[in-house]
C-alpha atoms as a PDB file:
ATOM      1  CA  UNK A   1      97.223  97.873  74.519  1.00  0.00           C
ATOM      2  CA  UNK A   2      95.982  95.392  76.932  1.00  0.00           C
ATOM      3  CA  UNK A   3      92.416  95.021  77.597  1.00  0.00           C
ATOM      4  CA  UNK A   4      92.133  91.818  78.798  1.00  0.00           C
ATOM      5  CA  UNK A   5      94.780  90.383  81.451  1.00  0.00           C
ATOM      6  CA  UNK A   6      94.436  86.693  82.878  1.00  0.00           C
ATOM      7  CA  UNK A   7      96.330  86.701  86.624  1.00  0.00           C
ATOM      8  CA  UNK A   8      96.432  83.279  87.751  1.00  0.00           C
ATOM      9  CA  UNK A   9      96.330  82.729  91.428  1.00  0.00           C
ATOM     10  CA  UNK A  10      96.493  80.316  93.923  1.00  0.00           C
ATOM     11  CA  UNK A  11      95.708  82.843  96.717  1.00  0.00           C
ATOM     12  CA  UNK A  12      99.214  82.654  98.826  1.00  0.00           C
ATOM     13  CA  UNK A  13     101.037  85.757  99.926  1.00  0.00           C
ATOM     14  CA  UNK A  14     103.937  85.121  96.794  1.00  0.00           C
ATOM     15  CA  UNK A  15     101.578  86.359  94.089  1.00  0.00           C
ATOM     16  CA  UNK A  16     100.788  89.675  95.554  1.00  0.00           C
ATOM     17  CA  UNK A  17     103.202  91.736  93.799  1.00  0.00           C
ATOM     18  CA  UNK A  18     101.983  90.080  90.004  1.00  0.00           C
ATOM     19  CA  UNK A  19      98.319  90.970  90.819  1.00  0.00           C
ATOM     20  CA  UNK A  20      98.974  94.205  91.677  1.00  0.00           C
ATOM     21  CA  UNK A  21     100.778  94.764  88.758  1.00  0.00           C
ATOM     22  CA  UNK A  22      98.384  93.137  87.021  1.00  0.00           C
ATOM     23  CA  UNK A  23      95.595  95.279  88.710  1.00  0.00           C
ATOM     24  CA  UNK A  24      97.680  98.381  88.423  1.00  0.00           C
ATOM     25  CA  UNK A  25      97.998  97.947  84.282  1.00  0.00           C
ATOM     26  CA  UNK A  26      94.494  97.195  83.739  1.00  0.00           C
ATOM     27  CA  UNK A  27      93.324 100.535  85.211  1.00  0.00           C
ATOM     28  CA  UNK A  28      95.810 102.321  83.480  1.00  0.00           C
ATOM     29  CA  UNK A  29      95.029 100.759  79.706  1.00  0.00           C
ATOM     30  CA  UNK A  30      91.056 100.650  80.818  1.00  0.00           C
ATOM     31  CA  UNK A  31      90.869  97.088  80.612  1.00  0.00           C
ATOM     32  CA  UNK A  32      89.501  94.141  82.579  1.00  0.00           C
ATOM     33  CA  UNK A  33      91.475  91.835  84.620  1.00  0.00           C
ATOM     34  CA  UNK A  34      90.230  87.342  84.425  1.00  0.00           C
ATOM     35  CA  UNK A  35      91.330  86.113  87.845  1.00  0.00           C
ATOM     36  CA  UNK A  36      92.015  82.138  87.542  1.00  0.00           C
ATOM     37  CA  UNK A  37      91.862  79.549  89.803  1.00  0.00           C
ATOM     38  CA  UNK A  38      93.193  76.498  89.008  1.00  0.00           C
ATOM     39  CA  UNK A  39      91.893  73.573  91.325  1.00  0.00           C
ATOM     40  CA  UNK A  40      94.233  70.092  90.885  1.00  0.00           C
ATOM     41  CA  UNK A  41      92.766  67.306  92.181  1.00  0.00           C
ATOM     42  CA  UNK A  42      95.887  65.929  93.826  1.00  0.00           C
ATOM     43  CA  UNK A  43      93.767  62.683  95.515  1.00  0.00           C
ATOM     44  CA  UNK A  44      92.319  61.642  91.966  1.00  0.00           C
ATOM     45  CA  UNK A  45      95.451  59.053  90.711  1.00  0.00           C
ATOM     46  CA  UNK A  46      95.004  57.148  94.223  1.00  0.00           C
ATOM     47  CA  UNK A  47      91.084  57.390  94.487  1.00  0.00           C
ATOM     48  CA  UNK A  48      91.100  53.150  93.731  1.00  0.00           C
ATOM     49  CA  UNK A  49      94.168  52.652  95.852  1.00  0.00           C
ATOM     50  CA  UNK A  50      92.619  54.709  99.144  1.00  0.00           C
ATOM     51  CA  UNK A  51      90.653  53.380 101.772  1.00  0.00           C
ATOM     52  CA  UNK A  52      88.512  56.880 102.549  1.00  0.00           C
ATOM     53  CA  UNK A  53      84.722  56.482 100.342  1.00  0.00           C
ATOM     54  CA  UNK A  54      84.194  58.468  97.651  1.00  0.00           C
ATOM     55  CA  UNK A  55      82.586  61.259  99.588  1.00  0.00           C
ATOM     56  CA  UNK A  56      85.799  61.703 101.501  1.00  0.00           C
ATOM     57  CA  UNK A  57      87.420  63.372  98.534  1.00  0.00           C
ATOM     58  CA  UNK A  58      84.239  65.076  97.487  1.00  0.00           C
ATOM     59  CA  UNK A  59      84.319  66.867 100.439  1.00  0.00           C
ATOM     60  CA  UNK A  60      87.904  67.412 100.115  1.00  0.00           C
ATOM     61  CA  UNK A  61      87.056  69.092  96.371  1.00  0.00           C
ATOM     62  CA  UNK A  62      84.448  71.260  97.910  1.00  0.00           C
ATOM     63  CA  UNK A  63      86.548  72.264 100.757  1.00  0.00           C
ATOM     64  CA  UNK A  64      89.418  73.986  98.351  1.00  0.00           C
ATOM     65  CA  UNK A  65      86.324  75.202  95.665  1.00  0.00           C
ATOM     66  CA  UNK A  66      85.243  77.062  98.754  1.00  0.00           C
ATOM     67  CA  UNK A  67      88.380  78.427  99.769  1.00  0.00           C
ATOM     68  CA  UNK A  68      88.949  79.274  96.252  1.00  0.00           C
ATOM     69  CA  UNK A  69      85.685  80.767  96.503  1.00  0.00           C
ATOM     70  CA  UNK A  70      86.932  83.159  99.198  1.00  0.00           C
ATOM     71  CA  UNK A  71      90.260  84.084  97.812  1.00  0.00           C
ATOM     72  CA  UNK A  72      88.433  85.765  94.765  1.00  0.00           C
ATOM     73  CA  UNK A  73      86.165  87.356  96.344  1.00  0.00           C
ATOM     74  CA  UNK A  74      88.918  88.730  98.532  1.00  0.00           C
ATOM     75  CA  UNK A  75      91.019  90.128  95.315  1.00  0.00           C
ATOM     76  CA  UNK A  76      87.256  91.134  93.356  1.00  0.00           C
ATOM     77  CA  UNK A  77      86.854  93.408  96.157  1.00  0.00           C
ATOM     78  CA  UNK A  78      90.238  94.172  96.174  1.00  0.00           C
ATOM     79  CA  UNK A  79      90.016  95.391  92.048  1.00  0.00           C
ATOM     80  CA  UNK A  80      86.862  96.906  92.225  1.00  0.00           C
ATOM     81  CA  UNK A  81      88.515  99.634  94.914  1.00  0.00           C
ATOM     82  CA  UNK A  82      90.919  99.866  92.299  1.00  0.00           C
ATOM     83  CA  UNK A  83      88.293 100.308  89.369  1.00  0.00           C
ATOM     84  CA  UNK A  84      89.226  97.593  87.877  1.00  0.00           C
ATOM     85  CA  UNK A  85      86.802  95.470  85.968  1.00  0.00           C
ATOM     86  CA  UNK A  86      86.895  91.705  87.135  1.00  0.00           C
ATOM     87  CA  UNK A  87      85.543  88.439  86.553  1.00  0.00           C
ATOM     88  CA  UNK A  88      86.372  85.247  88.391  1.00  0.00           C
ATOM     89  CA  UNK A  89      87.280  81.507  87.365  1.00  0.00           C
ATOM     90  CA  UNK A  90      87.510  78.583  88.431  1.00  0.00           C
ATOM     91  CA  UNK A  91      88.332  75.083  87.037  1.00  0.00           C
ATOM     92  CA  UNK A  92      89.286  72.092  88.163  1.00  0.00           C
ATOM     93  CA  UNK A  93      92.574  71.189  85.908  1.00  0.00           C
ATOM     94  CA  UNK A  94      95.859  70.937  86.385  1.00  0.00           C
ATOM     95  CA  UNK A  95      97.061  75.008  86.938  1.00  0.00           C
ATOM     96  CA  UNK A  96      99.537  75.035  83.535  1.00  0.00           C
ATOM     97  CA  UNK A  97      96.862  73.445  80.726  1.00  0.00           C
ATOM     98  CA  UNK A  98      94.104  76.185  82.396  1.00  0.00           C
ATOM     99  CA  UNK A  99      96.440  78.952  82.327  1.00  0.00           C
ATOM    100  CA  UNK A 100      97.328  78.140  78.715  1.00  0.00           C
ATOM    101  CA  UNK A 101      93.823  77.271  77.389  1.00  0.00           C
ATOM    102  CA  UNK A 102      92.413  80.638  79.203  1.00  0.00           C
ATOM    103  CA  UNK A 103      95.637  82.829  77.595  1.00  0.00           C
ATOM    104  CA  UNK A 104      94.390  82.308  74.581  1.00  0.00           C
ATOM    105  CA  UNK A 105      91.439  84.686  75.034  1.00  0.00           C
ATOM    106  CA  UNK A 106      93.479  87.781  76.451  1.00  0.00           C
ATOM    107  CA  UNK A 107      96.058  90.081  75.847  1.00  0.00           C
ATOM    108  CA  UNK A 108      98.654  89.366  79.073  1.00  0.00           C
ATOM    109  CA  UNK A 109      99.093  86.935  81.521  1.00  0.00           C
ATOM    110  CA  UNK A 110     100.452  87.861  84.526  1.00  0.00           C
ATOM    111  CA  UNK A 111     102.441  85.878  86.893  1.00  0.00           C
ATOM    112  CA  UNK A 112     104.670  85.350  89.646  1.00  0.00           C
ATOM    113  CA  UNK A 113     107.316  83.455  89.744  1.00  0.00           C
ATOM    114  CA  UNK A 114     110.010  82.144  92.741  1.00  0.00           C
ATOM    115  CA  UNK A 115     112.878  82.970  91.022  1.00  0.00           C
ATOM    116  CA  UNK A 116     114.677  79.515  91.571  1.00  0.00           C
ATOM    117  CA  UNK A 117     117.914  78.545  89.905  1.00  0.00           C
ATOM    118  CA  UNK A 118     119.892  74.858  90.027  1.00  0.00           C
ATOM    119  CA  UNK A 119     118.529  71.778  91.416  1.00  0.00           C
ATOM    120  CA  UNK A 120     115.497  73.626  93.540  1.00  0.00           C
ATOM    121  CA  UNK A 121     114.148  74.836  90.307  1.00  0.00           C
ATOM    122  CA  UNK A 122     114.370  71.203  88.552  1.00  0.00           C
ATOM    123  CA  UNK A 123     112.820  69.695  92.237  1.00  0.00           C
ATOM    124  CA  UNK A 124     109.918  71.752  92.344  1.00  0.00           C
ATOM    125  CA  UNK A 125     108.997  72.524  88.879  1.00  0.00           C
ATOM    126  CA  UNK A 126     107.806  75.770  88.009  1.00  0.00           C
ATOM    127  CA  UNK A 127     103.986  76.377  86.441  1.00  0.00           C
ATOM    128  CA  UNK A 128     105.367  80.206  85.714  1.00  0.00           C
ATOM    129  CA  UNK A 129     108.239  78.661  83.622  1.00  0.00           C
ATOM    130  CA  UNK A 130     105.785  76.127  81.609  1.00  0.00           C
ATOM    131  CA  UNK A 131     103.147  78.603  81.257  1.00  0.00           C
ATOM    132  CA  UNK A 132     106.329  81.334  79.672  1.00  0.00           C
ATOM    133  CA  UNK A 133     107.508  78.687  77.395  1.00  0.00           C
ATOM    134  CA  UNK A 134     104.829  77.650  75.504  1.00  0.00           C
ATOM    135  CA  UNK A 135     102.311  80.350  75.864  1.00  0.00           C
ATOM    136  CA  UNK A 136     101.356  82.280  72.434  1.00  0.00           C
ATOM    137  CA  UNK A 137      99.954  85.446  74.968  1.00  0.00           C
ATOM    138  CA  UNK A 138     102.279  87.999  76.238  1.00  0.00           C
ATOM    139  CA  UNK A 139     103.411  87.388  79.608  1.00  0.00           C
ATOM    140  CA  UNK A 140     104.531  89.199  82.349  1.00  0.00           C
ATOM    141  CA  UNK A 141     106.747  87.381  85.156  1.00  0.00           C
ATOM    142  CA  UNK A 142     106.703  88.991  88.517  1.00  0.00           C
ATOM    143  CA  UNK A 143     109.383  88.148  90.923  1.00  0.00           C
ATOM    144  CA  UNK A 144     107.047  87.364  94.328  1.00  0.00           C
ATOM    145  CA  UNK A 145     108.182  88.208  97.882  1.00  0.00           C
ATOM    146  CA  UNK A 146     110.374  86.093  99.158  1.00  0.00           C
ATOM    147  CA  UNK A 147     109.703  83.990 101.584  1.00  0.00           C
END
């Protein structure tokens, strides 16, 4: 069945229904669960442009590694009540290529998605709907809270 499941997260509130599920099938099939955290670099096409030094966005980097940092070690704590085996990433890459390259080594994915339809789903893009479409790993889309 499936003994290794990747759960991307980004830490918000919307993707607490996919890693429970997530959680809640790797106990039951005796697996181990991959959390992912995907760190963009949003201020890296206007580093030459932007009047801040270097450090400024170093700083910036570190700032969301360490919040990253705290979010795992939230939902690690969170597994191991669970009995779930669990092993934290992070990289710093755009969320869809690192969801797609890490895939590759496990059996599921699981995900949340916002469930948009029309114009707000061709606005904002969708790294659950990228990640579905060209993924060769099972995946499993959870519809997150609404909010």
């Amino acid at each position: 069945m499936f003994k290794k499941i990747l759960i991307p997260t980004d830490g918000s509130e919307f993707g607490q229904d996919a890693l429970e599920q997530g959680l809640d099938l790797a106990k039951m099939s005796g697996g181990e669960v991959t959390i992912l955290y995907a760190i963009e670099n949003p201020y890296e096409p206007f580093k030459s442009y932007a009047t801040q030094p270097p450090e400024y966005f170093e700083q910036l980097m570190n700032d969301h590694k360490a919040t990253a940092q705290k979010v795992l070690s939230r939902i690690c704590a969170k597994a191991q009540s669970k009995g779930v085996r669990t092993r934290t990433v992070i990289v710093e890459e755009h969320p869809v290529p690192a969801i797609l390259e890490a895939a590759q080594d496990h059996d599921l994915v699981v995900m949340a998605t916002h469930g948009r339809k029309g114009i707000d789903r061709v606005m904002m893009g969708s790294v659950t709907d990228k990640v579905l479409h060209n993924c060769s790993t099972p995946v499993l889309v959870v519809r997150g809270a609404a909010g």
